[in-house]
N, C-alpha and C. Protein backbone atom coordinates (compact mmCIF):
# COMPACT_ATOMS: atom_id res chain seq x y z
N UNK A 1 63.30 132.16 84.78
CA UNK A 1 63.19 131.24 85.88
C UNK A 1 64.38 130.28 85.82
N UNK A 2 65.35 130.01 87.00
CA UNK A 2 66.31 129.30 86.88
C UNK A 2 65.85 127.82 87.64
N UNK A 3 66.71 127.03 87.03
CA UNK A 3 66.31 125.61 87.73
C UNK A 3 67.34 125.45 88.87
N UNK A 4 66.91 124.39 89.61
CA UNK A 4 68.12 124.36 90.53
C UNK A 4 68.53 123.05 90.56
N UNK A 5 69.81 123.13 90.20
CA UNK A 5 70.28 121.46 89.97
C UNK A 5 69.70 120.82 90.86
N UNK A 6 69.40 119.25 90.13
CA UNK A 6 68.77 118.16 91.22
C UNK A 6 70.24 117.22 91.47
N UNK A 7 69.99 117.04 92.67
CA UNK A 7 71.41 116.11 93.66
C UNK A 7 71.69 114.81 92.53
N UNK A 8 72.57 113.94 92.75
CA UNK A 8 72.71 113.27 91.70
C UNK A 8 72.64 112.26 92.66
N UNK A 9 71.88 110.84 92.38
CA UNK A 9 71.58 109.66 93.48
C UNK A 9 72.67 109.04 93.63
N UNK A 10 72.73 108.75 95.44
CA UNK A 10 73.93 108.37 95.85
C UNK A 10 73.81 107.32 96.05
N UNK A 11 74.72 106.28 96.64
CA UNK A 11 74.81 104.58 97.07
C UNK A 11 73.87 104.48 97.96
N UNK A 12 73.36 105.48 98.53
CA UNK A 12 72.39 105.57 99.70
C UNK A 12 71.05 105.79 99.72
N UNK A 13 71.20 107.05 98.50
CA UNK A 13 69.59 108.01 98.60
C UNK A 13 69.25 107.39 97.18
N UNK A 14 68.70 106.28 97.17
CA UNK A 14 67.94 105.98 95.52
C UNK A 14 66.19 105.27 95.52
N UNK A 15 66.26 105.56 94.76
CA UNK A 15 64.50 105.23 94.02
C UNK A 15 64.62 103.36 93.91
N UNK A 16 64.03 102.67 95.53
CA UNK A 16 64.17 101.56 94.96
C UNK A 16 62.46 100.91 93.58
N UNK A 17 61.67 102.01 93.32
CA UNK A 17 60.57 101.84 92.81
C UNK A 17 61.00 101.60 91.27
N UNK A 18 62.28 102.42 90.67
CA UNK A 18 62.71 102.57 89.24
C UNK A 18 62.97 101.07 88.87
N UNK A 19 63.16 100.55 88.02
CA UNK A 19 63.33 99.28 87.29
C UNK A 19 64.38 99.74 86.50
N UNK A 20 65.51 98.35 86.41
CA UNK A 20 66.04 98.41 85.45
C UNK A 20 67.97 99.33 86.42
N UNK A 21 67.65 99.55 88.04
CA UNK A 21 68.87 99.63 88.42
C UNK A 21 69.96 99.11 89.01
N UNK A 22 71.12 98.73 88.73
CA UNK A 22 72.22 97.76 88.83
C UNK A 22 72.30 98.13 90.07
N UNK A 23 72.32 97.07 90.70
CA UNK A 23 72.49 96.88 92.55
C UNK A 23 73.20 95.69 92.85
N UNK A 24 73.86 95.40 94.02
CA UNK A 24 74.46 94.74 94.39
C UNK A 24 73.90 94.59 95.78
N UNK A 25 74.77 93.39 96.75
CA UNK A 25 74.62 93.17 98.06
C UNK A 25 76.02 93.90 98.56
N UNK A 26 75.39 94.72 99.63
CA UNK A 26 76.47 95.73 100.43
C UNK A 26 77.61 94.25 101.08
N UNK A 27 76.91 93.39 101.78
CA UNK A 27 77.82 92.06 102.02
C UNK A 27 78.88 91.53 101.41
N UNK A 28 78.10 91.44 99.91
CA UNK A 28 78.43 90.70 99.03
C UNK A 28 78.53 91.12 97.74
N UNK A 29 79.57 92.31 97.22
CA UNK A 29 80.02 92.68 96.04
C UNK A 29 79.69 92.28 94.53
N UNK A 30 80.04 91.23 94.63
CA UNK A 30 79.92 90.27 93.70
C UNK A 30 78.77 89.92 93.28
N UNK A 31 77.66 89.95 94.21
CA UNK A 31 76.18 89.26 93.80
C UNK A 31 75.58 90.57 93.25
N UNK A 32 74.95 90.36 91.61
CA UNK A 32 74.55 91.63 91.43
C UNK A 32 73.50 91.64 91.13
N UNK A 33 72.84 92.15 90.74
CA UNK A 33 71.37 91.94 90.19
C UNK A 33 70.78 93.58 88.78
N UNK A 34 69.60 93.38 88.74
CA UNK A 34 68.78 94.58 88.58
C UNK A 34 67.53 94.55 89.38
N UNK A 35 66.86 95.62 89.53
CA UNK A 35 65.96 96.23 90.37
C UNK A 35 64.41 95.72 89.04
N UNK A 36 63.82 95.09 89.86
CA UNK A 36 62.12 95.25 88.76
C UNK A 36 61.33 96.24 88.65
N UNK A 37 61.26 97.09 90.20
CA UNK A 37 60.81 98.33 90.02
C UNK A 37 59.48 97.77 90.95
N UNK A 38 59.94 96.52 91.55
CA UNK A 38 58.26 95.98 92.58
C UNK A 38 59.09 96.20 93.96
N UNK A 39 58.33 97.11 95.33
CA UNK A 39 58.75 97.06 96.05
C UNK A 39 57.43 97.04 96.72
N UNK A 40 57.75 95.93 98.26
CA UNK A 40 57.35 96.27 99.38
C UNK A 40 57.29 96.76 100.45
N UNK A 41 56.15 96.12 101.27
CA UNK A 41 56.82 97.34 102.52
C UNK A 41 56.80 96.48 103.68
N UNK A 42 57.95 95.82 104.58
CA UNK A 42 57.76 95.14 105.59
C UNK A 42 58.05 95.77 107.27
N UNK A 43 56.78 96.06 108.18
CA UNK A 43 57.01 97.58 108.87
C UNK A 43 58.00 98.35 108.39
N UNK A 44 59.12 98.51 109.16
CA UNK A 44 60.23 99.61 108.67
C UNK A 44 60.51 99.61 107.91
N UNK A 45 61.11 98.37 106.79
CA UNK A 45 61.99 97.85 106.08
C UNK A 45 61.02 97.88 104.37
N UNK A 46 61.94 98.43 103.98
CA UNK A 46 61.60 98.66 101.70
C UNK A 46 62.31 97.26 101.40
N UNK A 47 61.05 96.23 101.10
CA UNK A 47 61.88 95.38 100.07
C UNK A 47 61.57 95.85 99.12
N UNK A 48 63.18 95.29 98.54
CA UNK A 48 63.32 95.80 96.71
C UNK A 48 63.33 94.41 96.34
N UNK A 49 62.29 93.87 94.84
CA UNK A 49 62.26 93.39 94.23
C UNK A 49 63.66 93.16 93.58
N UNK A 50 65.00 91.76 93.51
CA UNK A 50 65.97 92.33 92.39
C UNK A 50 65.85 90.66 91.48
N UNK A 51 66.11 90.97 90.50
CA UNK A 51 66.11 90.08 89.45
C UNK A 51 67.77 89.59 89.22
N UNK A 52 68.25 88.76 89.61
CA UNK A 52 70.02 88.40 90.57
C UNK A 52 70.14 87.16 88.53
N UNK A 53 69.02 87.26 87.91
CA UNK A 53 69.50 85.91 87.06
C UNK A 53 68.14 86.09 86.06
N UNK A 54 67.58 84.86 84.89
CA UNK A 54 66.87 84.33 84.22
C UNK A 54 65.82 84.23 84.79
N UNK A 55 66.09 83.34 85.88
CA UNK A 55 64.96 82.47 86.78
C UNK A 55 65.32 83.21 88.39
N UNK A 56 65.75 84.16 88.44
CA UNK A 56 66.19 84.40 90.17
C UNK A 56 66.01 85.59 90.18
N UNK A 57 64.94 85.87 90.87
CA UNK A 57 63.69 86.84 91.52
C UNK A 57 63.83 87.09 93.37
N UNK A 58 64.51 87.80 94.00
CA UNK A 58 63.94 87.91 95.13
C UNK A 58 64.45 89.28 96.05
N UNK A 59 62.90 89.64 97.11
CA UNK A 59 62.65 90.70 97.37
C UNK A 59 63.88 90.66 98.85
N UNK A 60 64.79 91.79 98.90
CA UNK A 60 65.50 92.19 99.72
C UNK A 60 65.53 93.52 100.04
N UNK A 61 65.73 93.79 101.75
CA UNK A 61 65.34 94.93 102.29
C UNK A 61 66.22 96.02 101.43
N UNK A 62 66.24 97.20 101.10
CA UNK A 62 66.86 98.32 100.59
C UNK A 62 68.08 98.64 101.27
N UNK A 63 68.32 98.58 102.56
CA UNK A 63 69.52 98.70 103.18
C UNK A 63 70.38 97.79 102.99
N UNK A 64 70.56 96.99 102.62
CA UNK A 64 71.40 95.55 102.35
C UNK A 64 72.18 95.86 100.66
N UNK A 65 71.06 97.29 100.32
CA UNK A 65 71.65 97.11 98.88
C UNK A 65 72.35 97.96 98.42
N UNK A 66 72.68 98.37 97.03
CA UNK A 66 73.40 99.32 97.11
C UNK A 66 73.76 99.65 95.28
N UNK A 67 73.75 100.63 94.79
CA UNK A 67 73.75 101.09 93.49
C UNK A 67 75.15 100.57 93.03
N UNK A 68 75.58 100.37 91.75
CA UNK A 68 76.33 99.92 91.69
C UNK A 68 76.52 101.13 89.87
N UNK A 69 78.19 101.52 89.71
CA UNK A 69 78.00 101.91 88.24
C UNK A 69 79.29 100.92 87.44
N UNK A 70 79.75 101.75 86.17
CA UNK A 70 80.78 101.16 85.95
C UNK A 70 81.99 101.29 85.60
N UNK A 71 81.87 102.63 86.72
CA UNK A 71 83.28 103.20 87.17
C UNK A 71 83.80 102.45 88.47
N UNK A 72 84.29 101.11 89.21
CA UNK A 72 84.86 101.34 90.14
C UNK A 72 86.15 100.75 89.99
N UNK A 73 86.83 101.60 89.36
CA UNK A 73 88.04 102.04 89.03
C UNK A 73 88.29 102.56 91.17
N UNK A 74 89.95 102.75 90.75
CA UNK A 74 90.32 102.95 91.79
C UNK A 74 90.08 104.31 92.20
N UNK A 75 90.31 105.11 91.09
CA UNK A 75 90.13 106.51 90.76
C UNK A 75 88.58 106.86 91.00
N UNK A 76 87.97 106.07 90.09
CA UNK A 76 86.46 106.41 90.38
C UNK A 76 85.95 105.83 92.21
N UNK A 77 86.09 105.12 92.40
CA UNK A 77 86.05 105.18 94.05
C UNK A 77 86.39 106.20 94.72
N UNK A 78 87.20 106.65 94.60
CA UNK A 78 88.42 108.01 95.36
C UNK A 78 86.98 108.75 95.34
N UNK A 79 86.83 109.33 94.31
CA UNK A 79 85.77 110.37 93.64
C UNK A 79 84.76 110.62 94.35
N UNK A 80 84.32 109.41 94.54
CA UNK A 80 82.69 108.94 95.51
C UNK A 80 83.20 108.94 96.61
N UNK A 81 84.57 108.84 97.48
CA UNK A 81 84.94 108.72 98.58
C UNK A 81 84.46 107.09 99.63
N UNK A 82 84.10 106.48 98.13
CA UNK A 82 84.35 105.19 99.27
C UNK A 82 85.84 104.02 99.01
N UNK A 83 85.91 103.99 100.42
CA UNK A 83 87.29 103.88 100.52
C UNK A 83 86.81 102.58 101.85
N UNK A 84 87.72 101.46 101.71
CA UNK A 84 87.52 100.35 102.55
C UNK A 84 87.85 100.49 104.08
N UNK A 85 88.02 99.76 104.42
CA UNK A 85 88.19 99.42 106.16
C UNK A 85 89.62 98.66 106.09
N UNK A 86 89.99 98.77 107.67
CA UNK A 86 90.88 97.76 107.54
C UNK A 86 91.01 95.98 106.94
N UNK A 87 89.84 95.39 107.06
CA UNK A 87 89.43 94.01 106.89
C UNK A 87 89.70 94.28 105.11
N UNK A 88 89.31 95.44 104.66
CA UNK A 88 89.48 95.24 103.19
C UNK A 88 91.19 95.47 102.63
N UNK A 89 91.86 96.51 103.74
CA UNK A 89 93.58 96.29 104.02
C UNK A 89 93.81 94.84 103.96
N UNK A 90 93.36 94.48 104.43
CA UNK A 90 94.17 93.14 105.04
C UNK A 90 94.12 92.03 103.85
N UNK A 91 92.54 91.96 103.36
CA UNK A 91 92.45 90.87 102.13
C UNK A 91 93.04 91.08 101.16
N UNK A 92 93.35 92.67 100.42
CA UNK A 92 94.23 92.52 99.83
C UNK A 92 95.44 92.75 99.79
N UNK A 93 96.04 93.04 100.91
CA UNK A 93 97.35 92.45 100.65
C UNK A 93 98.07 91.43 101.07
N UNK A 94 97.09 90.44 101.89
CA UNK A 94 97.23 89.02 101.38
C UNK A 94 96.98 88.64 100.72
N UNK A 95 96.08 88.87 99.72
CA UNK A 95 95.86 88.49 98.06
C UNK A 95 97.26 88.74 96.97
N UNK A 96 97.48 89.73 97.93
CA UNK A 96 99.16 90.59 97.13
C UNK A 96 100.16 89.88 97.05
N UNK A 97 100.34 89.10 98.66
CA UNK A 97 101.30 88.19 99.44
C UNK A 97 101.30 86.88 98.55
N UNK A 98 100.06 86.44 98.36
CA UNK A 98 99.54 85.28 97.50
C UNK A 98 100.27 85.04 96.40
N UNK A 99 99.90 86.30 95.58
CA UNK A 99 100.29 86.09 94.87
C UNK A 99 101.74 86.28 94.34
N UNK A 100 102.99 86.44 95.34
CA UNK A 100 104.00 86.77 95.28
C UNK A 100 104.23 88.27 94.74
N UNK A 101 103.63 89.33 94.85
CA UNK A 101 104.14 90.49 94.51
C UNK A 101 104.64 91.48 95.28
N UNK A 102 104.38 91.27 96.49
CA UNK A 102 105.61 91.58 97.39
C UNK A 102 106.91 91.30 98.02
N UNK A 103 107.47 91.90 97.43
CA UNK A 103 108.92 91.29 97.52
C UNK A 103 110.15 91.88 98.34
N UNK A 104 109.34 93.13 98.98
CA UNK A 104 109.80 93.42 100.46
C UNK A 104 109.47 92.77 101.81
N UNK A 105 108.31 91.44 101.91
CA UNK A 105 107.89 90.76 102.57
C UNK A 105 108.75 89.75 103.15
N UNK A 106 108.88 89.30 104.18
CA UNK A 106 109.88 88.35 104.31
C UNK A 106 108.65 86.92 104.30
N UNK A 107 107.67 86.41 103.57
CA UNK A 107 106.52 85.21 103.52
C UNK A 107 107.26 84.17 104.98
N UNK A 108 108.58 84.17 105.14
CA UNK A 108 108.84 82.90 106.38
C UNK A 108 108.75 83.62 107.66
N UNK A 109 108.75 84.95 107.78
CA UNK A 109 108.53 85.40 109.23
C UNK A 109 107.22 84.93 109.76
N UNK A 110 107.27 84.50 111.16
CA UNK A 110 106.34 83.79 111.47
C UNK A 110 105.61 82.46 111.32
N UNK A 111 106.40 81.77 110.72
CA UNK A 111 106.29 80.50 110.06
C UNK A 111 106.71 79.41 110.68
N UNK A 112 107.77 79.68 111.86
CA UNK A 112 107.94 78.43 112.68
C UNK A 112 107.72 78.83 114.26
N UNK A 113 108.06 77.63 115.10
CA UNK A 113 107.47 77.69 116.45
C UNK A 113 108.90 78.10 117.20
N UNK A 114 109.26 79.43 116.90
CA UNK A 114 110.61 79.61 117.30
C UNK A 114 110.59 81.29 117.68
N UNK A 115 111.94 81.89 118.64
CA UNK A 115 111.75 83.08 119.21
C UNK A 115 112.43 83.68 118.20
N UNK A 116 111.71 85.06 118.04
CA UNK A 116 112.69 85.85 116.72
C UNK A 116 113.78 86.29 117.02
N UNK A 117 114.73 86.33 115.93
CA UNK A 117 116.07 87.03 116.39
C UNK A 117 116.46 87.28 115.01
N UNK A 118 116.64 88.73 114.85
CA UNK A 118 116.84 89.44 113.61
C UNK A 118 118.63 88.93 112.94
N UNK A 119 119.11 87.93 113.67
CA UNK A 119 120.19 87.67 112.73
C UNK A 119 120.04 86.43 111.77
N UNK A 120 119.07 85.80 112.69
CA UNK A 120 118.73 84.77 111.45
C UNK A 120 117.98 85.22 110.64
N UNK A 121 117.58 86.31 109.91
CA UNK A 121 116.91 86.54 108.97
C UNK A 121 117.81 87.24 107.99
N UNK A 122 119.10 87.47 108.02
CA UNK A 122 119.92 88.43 107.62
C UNK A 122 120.62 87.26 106.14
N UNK A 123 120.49 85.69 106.83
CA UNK A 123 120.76 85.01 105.43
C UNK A 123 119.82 85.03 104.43
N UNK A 124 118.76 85.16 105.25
CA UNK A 124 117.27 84.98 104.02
C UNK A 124 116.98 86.15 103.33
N UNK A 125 117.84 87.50 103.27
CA UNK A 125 118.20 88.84 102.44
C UNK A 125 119.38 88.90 101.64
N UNK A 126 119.91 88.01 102.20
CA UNK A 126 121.78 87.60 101.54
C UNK A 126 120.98 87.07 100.64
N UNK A 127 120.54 86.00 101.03
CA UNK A 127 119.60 84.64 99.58
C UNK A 127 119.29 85.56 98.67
N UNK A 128 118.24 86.51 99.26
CA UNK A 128 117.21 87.01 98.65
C UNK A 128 117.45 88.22 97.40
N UNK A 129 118.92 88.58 98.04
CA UNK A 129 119.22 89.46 97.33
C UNK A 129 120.76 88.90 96.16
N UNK A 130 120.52 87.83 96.60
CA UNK A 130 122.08 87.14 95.80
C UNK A 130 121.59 86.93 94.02
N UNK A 131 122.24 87.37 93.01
CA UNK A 131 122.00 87.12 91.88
C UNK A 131 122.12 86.07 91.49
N UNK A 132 122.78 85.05 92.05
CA UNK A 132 122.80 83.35 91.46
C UNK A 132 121.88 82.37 92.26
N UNK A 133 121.11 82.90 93.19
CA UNK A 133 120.27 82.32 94.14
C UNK A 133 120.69 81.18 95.01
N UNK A 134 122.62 81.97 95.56
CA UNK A 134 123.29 80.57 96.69
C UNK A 134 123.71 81.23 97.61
N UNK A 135 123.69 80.58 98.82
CA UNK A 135 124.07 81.15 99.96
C UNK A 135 124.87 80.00 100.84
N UNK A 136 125.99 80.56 101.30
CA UNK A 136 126.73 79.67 102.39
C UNK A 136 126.85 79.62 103.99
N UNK A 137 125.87 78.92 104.60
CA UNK A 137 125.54 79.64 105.99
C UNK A 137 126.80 78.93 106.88
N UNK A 138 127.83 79.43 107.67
CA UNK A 138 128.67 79.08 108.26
C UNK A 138 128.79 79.64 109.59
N UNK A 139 127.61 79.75 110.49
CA UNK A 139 127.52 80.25 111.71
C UNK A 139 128.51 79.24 112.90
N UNK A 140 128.53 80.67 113.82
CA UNK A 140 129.08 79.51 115.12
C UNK A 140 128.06 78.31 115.54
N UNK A 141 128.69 77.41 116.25
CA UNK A 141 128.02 76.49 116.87
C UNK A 141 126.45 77.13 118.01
N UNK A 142 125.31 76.70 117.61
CA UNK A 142 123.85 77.19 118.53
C UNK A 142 123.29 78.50 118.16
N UNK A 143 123.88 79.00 116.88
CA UNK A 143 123.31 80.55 116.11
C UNK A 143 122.34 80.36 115.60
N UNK A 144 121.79 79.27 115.27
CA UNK A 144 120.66 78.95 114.28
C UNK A 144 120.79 78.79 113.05
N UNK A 145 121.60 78.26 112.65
CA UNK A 145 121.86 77.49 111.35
C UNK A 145 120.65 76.87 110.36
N UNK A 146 120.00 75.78 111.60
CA UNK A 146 118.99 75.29 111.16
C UNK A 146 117.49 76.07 110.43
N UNK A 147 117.20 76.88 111.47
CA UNK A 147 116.59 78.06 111.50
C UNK A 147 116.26 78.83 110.17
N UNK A 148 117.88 79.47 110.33
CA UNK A 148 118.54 80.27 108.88
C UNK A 148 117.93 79.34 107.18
N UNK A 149 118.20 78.00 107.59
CA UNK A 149 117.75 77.38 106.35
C UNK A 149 116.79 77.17 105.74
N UNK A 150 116.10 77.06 107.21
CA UNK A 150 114.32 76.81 107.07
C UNK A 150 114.03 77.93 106.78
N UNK A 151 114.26 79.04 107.34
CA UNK A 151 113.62 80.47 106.71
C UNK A 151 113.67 80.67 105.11
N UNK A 152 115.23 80.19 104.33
CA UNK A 152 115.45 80.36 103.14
C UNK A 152 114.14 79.23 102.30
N UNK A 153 113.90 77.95 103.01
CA UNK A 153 113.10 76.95 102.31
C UNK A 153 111.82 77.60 102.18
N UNK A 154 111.35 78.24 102.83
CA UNK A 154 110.07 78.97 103.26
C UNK A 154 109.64 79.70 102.23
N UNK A 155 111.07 80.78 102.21
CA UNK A 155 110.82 81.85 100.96
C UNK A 155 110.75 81.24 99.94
N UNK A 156 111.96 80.01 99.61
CA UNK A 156 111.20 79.59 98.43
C UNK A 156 109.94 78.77 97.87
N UNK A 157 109.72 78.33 99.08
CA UNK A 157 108.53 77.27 98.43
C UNK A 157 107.27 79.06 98.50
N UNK A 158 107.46 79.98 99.32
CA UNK A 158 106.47 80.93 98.47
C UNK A 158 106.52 81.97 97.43
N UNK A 159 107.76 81.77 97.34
CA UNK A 159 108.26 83.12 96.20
C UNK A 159 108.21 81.73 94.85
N UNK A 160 109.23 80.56 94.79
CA UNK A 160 109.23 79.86 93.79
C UNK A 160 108.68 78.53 93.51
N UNK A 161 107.46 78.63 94.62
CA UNK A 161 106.54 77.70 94.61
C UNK A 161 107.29 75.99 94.69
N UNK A 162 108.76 75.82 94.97
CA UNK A 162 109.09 74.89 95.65
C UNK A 162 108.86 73.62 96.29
N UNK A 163 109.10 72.62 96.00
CA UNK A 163 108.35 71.33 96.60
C UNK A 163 109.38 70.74 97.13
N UNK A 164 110.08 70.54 96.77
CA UNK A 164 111.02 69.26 97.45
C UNK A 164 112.25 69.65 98.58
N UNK A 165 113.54 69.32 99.03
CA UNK A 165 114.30 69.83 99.74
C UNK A 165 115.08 68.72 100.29
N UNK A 166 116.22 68.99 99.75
CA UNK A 166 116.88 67.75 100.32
C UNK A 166 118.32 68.20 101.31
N UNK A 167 118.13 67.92 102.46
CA UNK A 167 119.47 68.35 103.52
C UNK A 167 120.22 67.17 103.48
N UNK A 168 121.72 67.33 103.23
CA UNK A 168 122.74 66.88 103.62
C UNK A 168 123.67 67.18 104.99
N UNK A 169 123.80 66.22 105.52
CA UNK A 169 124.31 66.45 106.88
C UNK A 169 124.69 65.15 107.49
N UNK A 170 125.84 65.57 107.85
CA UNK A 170 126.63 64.45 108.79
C UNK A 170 125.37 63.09 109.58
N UNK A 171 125.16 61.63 109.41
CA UNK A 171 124.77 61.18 110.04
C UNK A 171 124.61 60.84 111.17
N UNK A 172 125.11 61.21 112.05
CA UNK A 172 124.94 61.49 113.64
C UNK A 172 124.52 62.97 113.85
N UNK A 173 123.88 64.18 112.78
CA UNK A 173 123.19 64.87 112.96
C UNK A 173 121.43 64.79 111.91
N UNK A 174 121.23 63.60 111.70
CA UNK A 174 119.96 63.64 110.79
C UNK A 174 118.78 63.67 111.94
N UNK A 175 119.15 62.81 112.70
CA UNK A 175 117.71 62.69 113.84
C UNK A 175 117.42 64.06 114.36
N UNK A 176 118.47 65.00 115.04
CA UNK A 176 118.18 66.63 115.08
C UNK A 176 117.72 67.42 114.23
N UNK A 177 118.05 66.92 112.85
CA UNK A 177 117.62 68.32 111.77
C UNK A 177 116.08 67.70 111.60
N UNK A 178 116.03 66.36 111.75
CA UNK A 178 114.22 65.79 111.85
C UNK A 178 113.51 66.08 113.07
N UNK A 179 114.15 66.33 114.04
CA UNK A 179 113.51 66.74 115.11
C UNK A 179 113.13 68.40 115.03
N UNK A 180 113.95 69.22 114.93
CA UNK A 180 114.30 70.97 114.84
C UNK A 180 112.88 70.91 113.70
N UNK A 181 113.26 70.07 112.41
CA UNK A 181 112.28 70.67 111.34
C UNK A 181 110.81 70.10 111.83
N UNK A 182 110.23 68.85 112.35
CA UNK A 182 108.87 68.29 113.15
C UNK A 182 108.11 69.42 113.91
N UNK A 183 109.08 69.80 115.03
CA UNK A 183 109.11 70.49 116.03
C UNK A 183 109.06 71.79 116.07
N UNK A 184 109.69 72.59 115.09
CA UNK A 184 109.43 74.26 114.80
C UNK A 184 109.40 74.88 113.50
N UNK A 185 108.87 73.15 112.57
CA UNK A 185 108.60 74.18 111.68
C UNK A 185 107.08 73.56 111.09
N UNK A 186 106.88 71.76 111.87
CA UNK A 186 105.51 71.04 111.45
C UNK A 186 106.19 70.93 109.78
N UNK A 187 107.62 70.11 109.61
CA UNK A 187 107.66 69.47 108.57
C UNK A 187 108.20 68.11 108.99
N UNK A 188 107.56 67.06 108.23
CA UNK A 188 108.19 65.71 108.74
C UNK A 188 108.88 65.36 107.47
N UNK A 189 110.48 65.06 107.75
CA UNK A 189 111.33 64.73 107.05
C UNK A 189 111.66 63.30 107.07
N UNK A 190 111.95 62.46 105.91
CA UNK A 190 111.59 61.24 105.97
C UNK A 190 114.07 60.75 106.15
């Protein structure tokens, strides 16, 4: 007489009656619990008894929940085929951005109240890519000079976490570079 393998329980198809199984909130990753093995029945809905703590006991519907092992490795996800959404694209690689590890990113695109134009970004790759970390911006007169600089301040206050900034400039041009920086980039320069 041969047996016939039994299915192996999925994130979906499980015994919320067993005690003692690591579950989580499908919402909420992070919140974990174990299962007591007390379930009810509210019309449609299986509450599962989960034990989230010491003192923290409470019954949540079965669909909300979800098995949890302690493979979720990236690899071990693949495996099971769960694989995120865009919303989970997005958090982390602004978590990525955060944390400066992208470094094909330009962090100042989009950062001021100004129309794009791919030549002012061409100093903030000169910067970016310069081994002594200096750049000499000598544009014609109305190219965006200003622009060009603020983009470089940008990258650094997010690549080298940056605080201060001090512009030198002719005094019959300080009230403009305080106006340009107020005005399109929401920095007030004293």
């Amino acid at each position: 007489m041969t047996q016939t393998p039994q299915p192996a329980q999925s994130a979906n198809n499980w015994n919320p009656a067993e005690s003692g199984q690591e579950v989580r909130l499908k919402a909420n990753p992070g919140r974990r619990g174990k299962t007591t093995g007390r379930v009810r029945k509210a019309g449609r809905h299986t509450l599962v008894e989960v034990k989230f703590g010491p003192a923290e006991r409470t019954y949540l519907p079965k669909n909300l929940l979800e098995l949890y092992g302690d493979d979720e490795s990236i690899e071990g996800l693949m495996r099971r085929g769960r694989f995120g959404g865009p919303d989970d694209l997005r958090r982390i690689l602004t978590f990525q951005k955060i944390q400066g590890h992208l470094t094909n990113v330009f962090y100042s695109m989009e950062s001021s109240q100004t129309d794009f134009y791919a030549h002012q970004f061409k100093p903030v790759l000169k910067f970016l890519n310069s081994p002594v970390g200096r750049i000499l911006i000598a544009d014609e007169v109305g190219l965006g000079k200003t622009i060009e600089a603020m983009y470089i301040w940008k990258e650094l206050q997010t690549r080298e976490d940056a605080k201060r900034l001090l512009i030198i400039c002719p005094a019959m041009l300080r009230q403009k570079w305080q106006d340009d920086l107020s005005q399109r980039f929401n920095i007030f320069a004293e």
